[in-house]
Protein backbone atom coordinates (compact mmCIF):
# COMPACT_ATOMS: atom_id res chain seq x y z
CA UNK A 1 -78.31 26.04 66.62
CA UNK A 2 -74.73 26.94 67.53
CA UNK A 3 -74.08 23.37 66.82
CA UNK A 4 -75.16 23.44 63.22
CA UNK A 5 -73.55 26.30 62.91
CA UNK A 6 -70.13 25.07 63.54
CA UNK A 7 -70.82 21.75 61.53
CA UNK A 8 -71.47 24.20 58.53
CA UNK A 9 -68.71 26.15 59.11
CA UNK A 10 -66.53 22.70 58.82
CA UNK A 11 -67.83 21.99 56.05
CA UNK A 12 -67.44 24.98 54.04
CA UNK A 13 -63.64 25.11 55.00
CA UNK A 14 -63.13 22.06 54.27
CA UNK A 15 -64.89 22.23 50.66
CA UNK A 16 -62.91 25.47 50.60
CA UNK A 17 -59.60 23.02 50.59
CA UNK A 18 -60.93 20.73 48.31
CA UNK A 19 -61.47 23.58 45.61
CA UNK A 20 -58.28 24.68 46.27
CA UNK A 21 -56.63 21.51 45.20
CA UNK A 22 -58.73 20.76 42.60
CA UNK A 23 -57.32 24.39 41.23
CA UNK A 24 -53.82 23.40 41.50
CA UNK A 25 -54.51 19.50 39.15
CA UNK A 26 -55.97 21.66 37.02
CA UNK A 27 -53.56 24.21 36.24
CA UNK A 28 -50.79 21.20 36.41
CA UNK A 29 -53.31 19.29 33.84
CA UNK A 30 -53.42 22.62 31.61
CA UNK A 31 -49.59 22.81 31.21
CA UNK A 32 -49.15 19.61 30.39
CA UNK A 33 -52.07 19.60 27.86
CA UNK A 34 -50.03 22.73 26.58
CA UNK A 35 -46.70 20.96 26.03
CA UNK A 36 -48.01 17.82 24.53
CA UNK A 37 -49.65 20.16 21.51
CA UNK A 38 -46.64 21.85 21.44
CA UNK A 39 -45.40 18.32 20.87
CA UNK A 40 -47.81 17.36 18.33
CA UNK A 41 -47.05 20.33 16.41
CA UNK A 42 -43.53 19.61 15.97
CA UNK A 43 -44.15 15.73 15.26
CA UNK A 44 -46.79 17.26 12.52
CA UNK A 45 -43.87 19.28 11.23
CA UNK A 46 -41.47 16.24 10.90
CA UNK A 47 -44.48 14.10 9.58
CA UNK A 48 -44.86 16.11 7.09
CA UNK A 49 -40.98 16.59 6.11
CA UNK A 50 -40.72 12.59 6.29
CA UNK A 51 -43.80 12.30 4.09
CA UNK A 52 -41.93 15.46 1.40
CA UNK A 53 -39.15 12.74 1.60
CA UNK A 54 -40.30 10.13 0.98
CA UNK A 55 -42.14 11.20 -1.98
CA UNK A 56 -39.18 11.99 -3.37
CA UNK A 57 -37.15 9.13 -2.82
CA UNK A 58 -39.87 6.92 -4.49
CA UNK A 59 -39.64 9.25 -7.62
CA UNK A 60 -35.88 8.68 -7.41
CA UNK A 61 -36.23 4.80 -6.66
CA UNK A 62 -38.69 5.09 -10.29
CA UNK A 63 -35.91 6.53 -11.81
CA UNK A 64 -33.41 4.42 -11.83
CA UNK A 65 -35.76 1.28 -12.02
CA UNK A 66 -36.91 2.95 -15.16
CA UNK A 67 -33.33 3.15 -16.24
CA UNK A 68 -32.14 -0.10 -15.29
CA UNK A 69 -31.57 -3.37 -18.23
CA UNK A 70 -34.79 -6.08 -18.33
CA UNK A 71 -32.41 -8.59 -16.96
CA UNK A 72 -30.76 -6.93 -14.08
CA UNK A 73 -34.09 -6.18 -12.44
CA UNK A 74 -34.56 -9.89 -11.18
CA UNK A 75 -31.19 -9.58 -9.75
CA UNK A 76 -30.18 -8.29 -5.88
CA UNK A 77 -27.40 -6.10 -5.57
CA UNK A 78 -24.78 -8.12 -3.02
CA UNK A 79 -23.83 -6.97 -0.12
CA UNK A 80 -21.63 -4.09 0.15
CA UNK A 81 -18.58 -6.10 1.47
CA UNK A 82 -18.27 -8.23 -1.80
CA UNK A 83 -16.50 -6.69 -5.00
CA UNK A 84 -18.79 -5.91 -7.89
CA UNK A 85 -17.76 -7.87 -10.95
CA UNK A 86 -15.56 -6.41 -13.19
CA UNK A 87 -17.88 -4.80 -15.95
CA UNK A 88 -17.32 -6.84 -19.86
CA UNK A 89 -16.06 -5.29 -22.34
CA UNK A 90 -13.77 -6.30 -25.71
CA UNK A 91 -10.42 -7.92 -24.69
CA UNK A 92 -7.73 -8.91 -27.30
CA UNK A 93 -6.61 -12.94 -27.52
CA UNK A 94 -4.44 -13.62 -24.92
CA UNK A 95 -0.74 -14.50 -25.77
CA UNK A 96 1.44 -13.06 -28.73
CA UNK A 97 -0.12 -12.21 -32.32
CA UNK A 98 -0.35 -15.08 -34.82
CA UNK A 99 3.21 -15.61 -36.18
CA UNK A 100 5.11 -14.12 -33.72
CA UNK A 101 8.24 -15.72 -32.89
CA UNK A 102 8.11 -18.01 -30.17
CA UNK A 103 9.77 -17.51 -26.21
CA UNK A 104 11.20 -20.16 -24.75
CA UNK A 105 13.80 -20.09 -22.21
CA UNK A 106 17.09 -19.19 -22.67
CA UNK A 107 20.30 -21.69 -23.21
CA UNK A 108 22.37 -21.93 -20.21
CA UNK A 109 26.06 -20.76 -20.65
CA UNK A 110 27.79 -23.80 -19.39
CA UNK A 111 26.77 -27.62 -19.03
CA UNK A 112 27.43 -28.28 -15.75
CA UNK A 113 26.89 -32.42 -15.76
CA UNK A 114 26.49 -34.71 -19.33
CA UNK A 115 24.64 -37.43 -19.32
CA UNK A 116 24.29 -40.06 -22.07
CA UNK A 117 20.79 -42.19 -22.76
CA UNK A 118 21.24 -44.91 -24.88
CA UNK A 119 18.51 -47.25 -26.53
CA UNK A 120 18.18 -50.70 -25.31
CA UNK A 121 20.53 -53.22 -28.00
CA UNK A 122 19.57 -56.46 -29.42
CA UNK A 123 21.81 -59.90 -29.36
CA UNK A 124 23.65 -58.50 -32.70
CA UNK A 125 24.25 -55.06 -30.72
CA UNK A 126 22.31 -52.96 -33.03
CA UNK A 127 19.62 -50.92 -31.44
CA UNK A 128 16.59 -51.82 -31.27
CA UNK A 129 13.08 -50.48 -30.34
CA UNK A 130 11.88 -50.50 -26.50
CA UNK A 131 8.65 -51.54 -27.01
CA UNK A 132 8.88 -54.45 -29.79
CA UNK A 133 12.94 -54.70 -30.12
CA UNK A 134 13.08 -54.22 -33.90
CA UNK A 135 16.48 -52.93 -34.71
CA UNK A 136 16.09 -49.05 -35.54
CA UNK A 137 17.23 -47.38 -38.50
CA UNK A 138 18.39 -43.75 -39.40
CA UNK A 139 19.33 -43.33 -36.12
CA UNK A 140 20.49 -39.73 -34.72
CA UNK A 141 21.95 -37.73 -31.93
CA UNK A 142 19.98 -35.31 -29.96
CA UNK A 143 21.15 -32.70 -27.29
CA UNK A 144 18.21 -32.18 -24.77
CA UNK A 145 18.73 -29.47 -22.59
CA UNK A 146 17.31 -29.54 -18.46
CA UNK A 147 17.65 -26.60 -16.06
CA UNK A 148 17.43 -28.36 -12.61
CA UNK A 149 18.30 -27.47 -8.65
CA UNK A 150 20.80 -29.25 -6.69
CA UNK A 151 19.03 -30.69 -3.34
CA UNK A 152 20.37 -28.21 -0.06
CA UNK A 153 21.76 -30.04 2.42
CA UNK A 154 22.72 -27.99 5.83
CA UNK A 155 26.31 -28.05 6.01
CA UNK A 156 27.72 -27.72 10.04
CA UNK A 157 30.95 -25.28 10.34
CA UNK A 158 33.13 -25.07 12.77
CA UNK A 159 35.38 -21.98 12.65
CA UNK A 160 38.45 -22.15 14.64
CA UNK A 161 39.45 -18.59 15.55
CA UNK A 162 41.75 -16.76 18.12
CA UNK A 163 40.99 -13.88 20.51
CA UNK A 164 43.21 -12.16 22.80
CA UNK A 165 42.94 -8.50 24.89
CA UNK A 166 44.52 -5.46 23.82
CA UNK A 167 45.30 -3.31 26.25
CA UNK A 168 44.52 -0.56 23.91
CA UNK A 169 40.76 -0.61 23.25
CA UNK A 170 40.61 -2.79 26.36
CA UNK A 171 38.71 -5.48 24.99
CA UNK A 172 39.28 -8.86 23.71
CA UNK A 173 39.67 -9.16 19.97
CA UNK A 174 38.68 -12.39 18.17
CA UNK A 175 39.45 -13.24 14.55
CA UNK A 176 36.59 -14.32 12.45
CA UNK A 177 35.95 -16.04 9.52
CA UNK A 178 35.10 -14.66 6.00
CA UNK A 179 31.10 -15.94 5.81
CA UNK A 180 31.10 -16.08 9.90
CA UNK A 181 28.64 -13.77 11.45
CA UNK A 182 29.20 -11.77 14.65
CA UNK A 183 29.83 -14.09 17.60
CA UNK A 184 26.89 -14.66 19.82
CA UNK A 185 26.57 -13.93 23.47
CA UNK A 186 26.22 -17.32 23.94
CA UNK A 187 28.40 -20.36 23.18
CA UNK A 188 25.50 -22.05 21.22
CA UNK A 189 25.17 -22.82 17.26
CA UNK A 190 24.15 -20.14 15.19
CA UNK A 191 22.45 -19.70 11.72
CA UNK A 192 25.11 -18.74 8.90
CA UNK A 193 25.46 -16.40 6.40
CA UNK A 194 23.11 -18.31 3.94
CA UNK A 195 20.53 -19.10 6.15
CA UNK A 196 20.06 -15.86 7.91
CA UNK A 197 19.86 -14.10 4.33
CA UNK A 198 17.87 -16.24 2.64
CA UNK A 199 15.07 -16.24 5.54
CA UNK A 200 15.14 -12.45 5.59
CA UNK A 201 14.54 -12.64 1.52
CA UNK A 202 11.63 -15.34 1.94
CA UNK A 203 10.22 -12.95 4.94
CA UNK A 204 10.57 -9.59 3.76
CA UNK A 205 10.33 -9.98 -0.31
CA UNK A 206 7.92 -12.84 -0.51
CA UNK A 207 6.38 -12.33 2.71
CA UNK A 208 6.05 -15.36 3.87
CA UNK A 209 4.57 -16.03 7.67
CA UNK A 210 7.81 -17.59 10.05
CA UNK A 211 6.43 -20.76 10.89
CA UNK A 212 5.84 -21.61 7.05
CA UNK A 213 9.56 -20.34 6.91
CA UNK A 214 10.83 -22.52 9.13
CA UNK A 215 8.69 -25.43 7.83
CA UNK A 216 10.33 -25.09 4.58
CA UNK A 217 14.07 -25.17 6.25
CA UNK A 218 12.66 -27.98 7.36
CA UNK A 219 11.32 -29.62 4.69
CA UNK A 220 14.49 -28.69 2.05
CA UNK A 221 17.53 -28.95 3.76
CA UNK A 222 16.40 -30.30 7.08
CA UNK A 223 17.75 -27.69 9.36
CA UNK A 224 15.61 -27.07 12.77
CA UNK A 225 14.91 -23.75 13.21
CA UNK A 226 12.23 -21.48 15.49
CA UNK A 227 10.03 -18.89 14.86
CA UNK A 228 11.65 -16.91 17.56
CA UNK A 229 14.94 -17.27 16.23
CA UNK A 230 14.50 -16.35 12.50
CA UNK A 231 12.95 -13.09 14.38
CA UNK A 232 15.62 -12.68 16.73
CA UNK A 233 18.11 -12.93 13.43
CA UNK A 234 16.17 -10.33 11.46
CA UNK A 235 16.36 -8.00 13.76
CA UNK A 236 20.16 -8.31 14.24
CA UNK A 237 20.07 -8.18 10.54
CA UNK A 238 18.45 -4.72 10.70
CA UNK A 239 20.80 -3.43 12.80
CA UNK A 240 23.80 -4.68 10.55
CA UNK A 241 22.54 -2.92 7.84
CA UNK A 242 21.00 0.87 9.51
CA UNK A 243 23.85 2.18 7.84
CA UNK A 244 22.92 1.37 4.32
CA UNK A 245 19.69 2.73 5.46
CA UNK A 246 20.64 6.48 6.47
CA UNK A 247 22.54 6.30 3.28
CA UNK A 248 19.35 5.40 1.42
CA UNK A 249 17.80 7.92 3.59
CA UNK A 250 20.34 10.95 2.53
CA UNK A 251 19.95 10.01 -0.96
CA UNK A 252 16.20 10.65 -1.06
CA UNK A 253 16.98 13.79 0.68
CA UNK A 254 19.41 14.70 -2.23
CA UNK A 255 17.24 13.65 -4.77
CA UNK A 256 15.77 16.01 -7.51
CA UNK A 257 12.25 14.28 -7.26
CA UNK A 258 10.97 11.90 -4.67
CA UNK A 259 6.93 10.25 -4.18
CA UNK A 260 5.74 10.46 -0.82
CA UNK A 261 2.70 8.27 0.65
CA UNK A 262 1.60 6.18 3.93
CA UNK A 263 -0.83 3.76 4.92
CA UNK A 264 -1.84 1.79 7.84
CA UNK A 265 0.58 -0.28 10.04
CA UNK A 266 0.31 -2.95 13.03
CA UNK A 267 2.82 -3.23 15.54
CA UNK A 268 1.87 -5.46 18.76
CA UNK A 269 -1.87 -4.74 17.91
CA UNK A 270 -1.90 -1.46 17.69
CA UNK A 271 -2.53 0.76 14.84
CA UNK A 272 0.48 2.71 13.54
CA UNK A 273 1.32 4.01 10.16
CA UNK A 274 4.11 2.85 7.46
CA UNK A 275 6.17 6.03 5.28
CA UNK A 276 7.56 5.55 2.28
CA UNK A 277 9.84 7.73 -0.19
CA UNK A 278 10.46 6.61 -3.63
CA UNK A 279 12.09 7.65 -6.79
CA UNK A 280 13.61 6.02 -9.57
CA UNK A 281 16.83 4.90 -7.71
CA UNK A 282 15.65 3.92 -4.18
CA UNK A 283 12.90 3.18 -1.67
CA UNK A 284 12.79 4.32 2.14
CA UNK A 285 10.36 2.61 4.51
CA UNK A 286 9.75 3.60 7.92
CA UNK A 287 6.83 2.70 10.70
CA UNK A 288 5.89 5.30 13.13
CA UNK A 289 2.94 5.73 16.12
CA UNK A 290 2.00 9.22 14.17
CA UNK A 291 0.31 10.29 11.10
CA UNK A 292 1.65 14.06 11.41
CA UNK A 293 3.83 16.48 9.83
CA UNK A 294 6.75 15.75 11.94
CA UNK A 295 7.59 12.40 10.27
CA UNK A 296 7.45 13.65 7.11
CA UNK A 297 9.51 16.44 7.87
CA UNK A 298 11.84 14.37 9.54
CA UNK A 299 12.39 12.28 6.75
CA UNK A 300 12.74 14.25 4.17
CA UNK A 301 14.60 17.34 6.36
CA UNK A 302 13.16 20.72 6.37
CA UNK A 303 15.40 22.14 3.82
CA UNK A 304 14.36 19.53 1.06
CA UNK A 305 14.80 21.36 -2.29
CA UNK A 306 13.52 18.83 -4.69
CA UNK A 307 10.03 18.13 -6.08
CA UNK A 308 7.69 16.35 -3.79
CA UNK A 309 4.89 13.98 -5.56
CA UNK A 310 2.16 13.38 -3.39
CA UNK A 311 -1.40 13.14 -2.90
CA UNK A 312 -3.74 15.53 -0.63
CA UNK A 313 -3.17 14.78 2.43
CA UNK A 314 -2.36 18.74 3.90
CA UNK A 315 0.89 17.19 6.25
CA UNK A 316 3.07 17.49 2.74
CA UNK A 317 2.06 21.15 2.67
CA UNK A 318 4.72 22.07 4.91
CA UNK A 319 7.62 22.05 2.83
CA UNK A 320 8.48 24.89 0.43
CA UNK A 321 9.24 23.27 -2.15
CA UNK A 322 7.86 22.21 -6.10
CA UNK A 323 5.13 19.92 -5.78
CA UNK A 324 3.11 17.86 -7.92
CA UNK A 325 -0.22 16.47 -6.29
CA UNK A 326 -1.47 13.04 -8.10
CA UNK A 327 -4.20 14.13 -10.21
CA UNK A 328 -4.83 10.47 -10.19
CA UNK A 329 -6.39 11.26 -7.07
CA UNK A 330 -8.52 14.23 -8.39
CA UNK A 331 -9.85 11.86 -11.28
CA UNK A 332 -10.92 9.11 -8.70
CA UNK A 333 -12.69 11.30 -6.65
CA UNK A 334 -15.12 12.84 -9.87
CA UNK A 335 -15.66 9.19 -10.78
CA UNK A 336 -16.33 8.34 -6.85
CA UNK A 337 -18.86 11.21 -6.56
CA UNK A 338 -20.69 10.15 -9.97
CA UNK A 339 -20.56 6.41 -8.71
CA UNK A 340 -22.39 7.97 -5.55
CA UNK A 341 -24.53 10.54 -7.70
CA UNK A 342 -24.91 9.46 -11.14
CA UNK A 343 -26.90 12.64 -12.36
CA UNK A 344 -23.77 14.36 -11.39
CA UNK A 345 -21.86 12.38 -14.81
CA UNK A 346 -23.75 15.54 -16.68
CA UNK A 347 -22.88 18.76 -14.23
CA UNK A 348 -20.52 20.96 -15.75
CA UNK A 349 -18.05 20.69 -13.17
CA UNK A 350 -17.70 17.16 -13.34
CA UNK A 351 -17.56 16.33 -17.16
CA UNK A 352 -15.10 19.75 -17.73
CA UNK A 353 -12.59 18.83 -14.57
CA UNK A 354 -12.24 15.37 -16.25
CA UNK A 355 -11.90 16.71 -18.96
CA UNK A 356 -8.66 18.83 -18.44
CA UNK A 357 -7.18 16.65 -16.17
CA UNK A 358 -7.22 13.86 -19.23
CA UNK A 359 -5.57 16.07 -21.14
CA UNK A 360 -3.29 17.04 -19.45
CA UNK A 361 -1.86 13.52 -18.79
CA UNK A 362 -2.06 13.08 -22.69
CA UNK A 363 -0.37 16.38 -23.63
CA UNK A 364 2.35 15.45 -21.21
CA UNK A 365 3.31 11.83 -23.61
CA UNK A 366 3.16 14.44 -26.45
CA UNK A 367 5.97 16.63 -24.93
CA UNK A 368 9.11 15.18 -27.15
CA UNK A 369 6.46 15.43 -30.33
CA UNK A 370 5.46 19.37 -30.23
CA UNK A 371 7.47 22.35 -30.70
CA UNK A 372 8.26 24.38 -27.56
CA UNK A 373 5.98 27.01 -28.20
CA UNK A 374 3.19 24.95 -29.36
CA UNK A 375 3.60 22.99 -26.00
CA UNK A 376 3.54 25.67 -23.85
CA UNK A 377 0.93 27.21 -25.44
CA UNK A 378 -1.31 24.02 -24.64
CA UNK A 379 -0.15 23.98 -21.52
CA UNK A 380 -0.99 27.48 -20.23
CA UNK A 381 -4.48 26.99 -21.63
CA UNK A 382 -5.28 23.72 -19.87
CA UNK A 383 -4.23 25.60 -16.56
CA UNK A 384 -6.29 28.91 -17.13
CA UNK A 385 -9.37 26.45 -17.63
CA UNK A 386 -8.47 24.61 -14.47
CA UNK A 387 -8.32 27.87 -12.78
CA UNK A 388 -11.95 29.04 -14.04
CA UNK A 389 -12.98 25.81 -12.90
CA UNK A 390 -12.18 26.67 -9.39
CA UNK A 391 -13.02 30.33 -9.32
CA UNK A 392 -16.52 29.60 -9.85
CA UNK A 393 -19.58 28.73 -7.43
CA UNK A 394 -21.21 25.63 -8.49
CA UNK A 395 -24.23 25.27 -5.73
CA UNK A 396 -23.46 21.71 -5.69
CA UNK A 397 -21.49 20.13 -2.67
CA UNK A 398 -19.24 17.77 -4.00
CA UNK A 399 -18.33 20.18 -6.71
CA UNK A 400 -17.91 23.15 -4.52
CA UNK A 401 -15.27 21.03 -2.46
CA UNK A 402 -13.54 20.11 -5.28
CA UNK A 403 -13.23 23.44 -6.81
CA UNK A 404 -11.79 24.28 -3.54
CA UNK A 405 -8.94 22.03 -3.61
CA UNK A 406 -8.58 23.62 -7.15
CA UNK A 407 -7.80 26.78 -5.92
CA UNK A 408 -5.88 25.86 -2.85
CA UNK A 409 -3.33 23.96 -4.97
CA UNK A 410 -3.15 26.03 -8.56
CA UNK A 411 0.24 25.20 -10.72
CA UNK A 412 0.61 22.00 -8.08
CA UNK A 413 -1.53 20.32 -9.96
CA UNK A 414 0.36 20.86 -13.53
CA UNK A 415 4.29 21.04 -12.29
CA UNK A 416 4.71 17.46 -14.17
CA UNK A 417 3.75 19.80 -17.67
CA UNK A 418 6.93 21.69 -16.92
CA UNK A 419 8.86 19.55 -15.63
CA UNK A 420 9.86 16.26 -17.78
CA UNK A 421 11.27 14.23 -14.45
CA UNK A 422 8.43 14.48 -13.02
CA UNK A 423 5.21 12.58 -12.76
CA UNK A 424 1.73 13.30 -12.82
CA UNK A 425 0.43 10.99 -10.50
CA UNK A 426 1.61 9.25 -7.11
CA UNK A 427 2.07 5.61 -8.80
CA UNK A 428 5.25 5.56 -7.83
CA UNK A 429 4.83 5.49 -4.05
CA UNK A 430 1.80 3.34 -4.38
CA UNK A 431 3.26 0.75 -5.79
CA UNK A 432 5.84 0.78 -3.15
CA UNK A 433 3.55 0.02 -0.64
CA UNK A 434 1.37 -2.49 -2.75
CA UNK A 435 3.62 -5.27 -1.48
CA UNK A 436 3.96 -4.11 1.96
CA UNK A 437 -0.26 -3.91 2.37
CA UNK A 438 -0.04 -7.52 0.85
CA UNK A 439 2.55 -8.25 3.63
CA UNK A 440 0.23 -6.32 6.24
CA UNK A 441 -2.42 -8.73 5.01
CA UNK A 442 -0.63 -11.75 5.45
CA UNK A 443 1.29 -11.31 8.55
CA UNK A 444 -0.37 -8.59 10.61
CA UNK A 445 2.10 -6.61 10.92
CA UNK A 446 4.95 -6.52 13.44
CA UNK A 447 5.66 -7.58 17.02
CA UNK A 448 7.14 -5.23 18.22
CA UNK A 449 8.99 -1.95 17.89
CA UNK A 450 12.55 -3.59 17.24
CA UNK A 451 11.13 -5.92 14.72
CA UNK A 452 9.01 -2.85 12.79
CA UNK A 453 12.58 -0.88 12.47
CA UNK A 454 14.20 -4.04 11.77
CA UNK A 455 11.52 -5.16 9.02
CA UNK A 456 11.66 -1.39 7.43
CA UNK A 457 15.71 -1.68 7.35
CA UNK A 458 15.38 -4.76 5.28
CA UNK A 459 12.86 -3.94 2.90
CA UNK A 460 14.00 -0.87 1.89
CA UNK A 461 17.36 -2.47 0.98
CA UNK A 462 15.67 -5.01 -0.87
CA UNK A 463 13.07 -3.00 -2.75
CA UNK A 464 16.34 -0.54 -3.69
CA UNK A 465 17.82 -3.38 -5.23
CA UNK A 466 15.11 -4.77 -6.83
CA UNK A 467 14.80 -1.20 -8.18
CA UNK A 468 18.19 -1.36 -9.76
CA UNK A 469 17.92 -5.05 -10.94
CA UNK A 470 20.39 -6.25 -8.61
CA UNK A 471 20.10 -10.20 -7.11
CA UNK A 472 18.93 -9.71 -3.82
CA UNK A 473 19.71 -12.61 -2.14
CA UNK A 474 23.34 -11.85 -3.44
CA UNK A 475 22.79 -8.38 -1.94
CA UNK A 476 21.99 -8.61 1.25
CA UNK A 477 24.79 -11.17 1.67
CA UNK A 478 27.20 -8.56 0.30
CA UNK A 479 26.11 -5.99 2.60
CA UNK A 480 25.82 -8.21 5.42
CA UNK A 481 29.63 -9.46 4.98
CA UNK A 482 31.27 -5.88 4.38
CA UNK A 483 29.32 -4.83 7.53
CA UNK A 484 31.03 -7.73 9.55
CA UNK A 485 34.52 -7.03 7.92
CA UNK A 486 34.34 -2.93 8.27
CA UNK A 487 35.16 -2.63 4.95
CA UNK A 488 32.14 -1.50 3.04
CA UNK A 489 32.75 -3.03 -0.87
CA UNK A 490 29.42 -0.23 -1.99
CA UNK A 491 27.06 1.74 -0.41
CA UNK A 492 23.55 2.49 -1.62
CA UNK A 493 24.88 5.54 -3.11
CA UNK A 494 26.52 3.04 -5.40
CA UNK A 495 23.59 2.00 -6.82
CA UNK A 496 22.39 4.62 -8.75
């Protein structure tokens, strides 16, 4: 009996255990059954947002099906990375208008070689016809004109100078010739005058890669050059000529407007940015590692006085100056956002900002035709509208942000109506660096950090004289020499 007893009372504690583990699963099984319908709730929730979507997006996709030509609807839009054709419109005849005077190409002011081409003469000496020698009759004279190039040739020169040590400056002085450039370190032949400018022309204004430059040495006049070395000469180039370039550089700063803009750079791989500052009479280039206000600021000194033309970017806030931002810009942006949105072509914002911003551009051409009064008058209403434009809240994003930038820049935006120097846009500066970002393309950029300052030198001199319609082949051998003499015939200063 005792026995049974204790068997029972086994069993009971251990059923006793069992029903206490059983307890614990099954409030572990309970919480987890609670979080996974907490779970299903919220994936209901976002089921039912997707679904509210996606409604709508079909509606949308309807839309602009609806709207869409017959024909275009068998078409697929390409890919994003190819350009969308150029939409058709009316376009004059090309060339000049039907009885316009013709162009040709102007006579050349001196003949430089005469040379006479006679017809063939039969046994009596009279002349005769090439093909069937029948003697010719009514015979005259012409005078055909030929513009042609001499063949180059590389010409070897030897200049025989003399040096000797003056105890003065303690250092040996060594004449030099009139086209001979600066003596290298080492006794070995160097590229002259001609060579050295007309590589830096062919690299820096036509942008041409250096091995294609020295193929062409090559294939012209035959002279054996290296990569290496036309880079190793550009760079000494751009050292010749820095002081042309802080000229250049205190001009700008002088200057009663200048355009301001930057873009990407590459130097050694790595991503850097190129400056520019333009106006009418000169160009400044210059490659730095930053994007900030410091390199603007640095350029065009703190205490610039002048108006600055730029576009939005806040680093040109700094200075304290008059300032006109490109309302080219603001115009590409309302088309951008209706490209993106095309139901926004209809919102208020939108259609009036164009609007005003069109006119103003066209009641600046009007500025010699209209009385004073008249023309201020215009222009005071066109910037009251563009200030109730950016006073109010449109409840739309894109409009919201650009009624911001309305407000934030005010009279900016309108200087060029007051001022008859100055532009309305930032053309200026981005034209400047049109042919650089072709030269980015084409090259990749620079090197190194030598060659960058080097490369920015150059082109700035040769963009300023391209801006003044100098030669600049003719320039850059003109700087080069009064560098190399001391005796500088201009400076850039000069060429305004």
């Amino acid at each position: 009996m005792d026995g049974s007893r204790l068997a029972r009372a086994q069993n009971a504690q251990t059923e006793r255990g069992r029903c206490y583990w059983l307890q614990l699963e099954i409030n572990a099984l309970h919480e987890e059954s609670s979080r996974q319908y907490e779970d299903m709730l919220e994936l209901r929730k976002q089921n039912t947002a997707l679904r509210a979507e996606n409604e709508k997006l079909k509606k949308r996709v309807a839309e602009l099906t609806a709207t869409q030509p017959v024909e275009s609807k068998a078409h697929h839009d390409p890919p994003s990375f190819i350009k969308p054709n150029i939409p058709e419109k009316r376009r004059r005849k090309p060339g000049r208008p039907v009885g316009h005077e013709g162009a040709f190409r102007s006579r050349p002011r001196k003949i430089d070689r005469h040379v006479h081409a006679a017809l063939p003469v039969d046994g009596r000496r009279k002349l005769c016809c090439p093909e069937c020698n029948t003697q010719l009759c009514e015979v005259k004279h012409h005078r055909r004109l030929v513009d042609d190039i001499v063949p180059s040739k590389v010409v070897a020169v030897c200049y025989h100078t003399q040096s000797g040590y003056c105890p003065s400056c303690r250092k040996r002085m060594e004449s030099r010739g009139h086209d001979q450039p600066p003596a290298a370190p080492f006794d070995q032949p160097q590229l002259g005058l001609e060579a050295m400018a007309t590589a830096a022309v062919m690299r820096v204004c036509y942008r041409l890669p250096l091995r294609q430059i020295t193929q062409i040495f090559a294939d012209l006049p035959g002279l054996s050059v290296s990569p290496a070395a036309i880079s190793k000469q550009i760079q000494r180039m751009g050292r010749w000529l820095a002081g042309y370039y802080d000229q250049l550089q205190l001009m700008l700063r002088a200057s009663r407007v200048v355009h301001a803009d930057e873009t990407g750079w590459r130097v050694d791989g790595k991503n850097n940015f190129l400056w520019t500052l333009t106006n009418e009479q000169g160009t400044l280039y210059h490659v730095d590692k930053s994007r900030g206000g410091k390199v603007i600021a640095a350029l065009l000194g703190e205490a610039f006085g002048g108006t600055l033309v730029s576009d939005f970017y806040a680093v040109y806030d700094q200075f304290d100056c008059p300032q006109q931002k490109c309302v080219a810009h603001l115009l590409r942006e309302l088309r951008d956002a209706v490209t993106e949105q095309p139901e926004l072509a209809k919102h208020a914002f939108f259609r009036d900002c164009k609007s005003v911003v069109q006119a103003a551009l066209r009641l600046k051409k009007l500025r010699g035709k209209l009385k004073s009064g008249e023309y201020q008058k215009r222009v005071k209403g066109l910037e009251t509208r563009l200030a109730n434009l950016g006073q109010k809240e449109w409840n739309q994003a894109e409009a919201d942000r650009l009624a911001a930038r309305l407000r934030k820049y005010g009279t900016r935006l309108t200087t060029f109506l007051h001022d008859p120097k100055v532009d309305g846009t930032n053309n200026a500066a981005e034209r400047a660096l049109r042919p650089q970002v072709v030269m980015r393309k084409i090259t990749g950029g620079n090197r190194s950090e030598q060659g960058a300052q080097a490369w920015a030198i150059l082109a700035s001199v040769m963009r300023t004289a391209q801006q003044q319609g100098r030669d600049v082949l003719a320039t850059i051998k003109i700087l080069l020499r009064g560098n190399w003499s001391g005796k500088t015939p201009f400076n850039l200063l000069d060429f305004v």
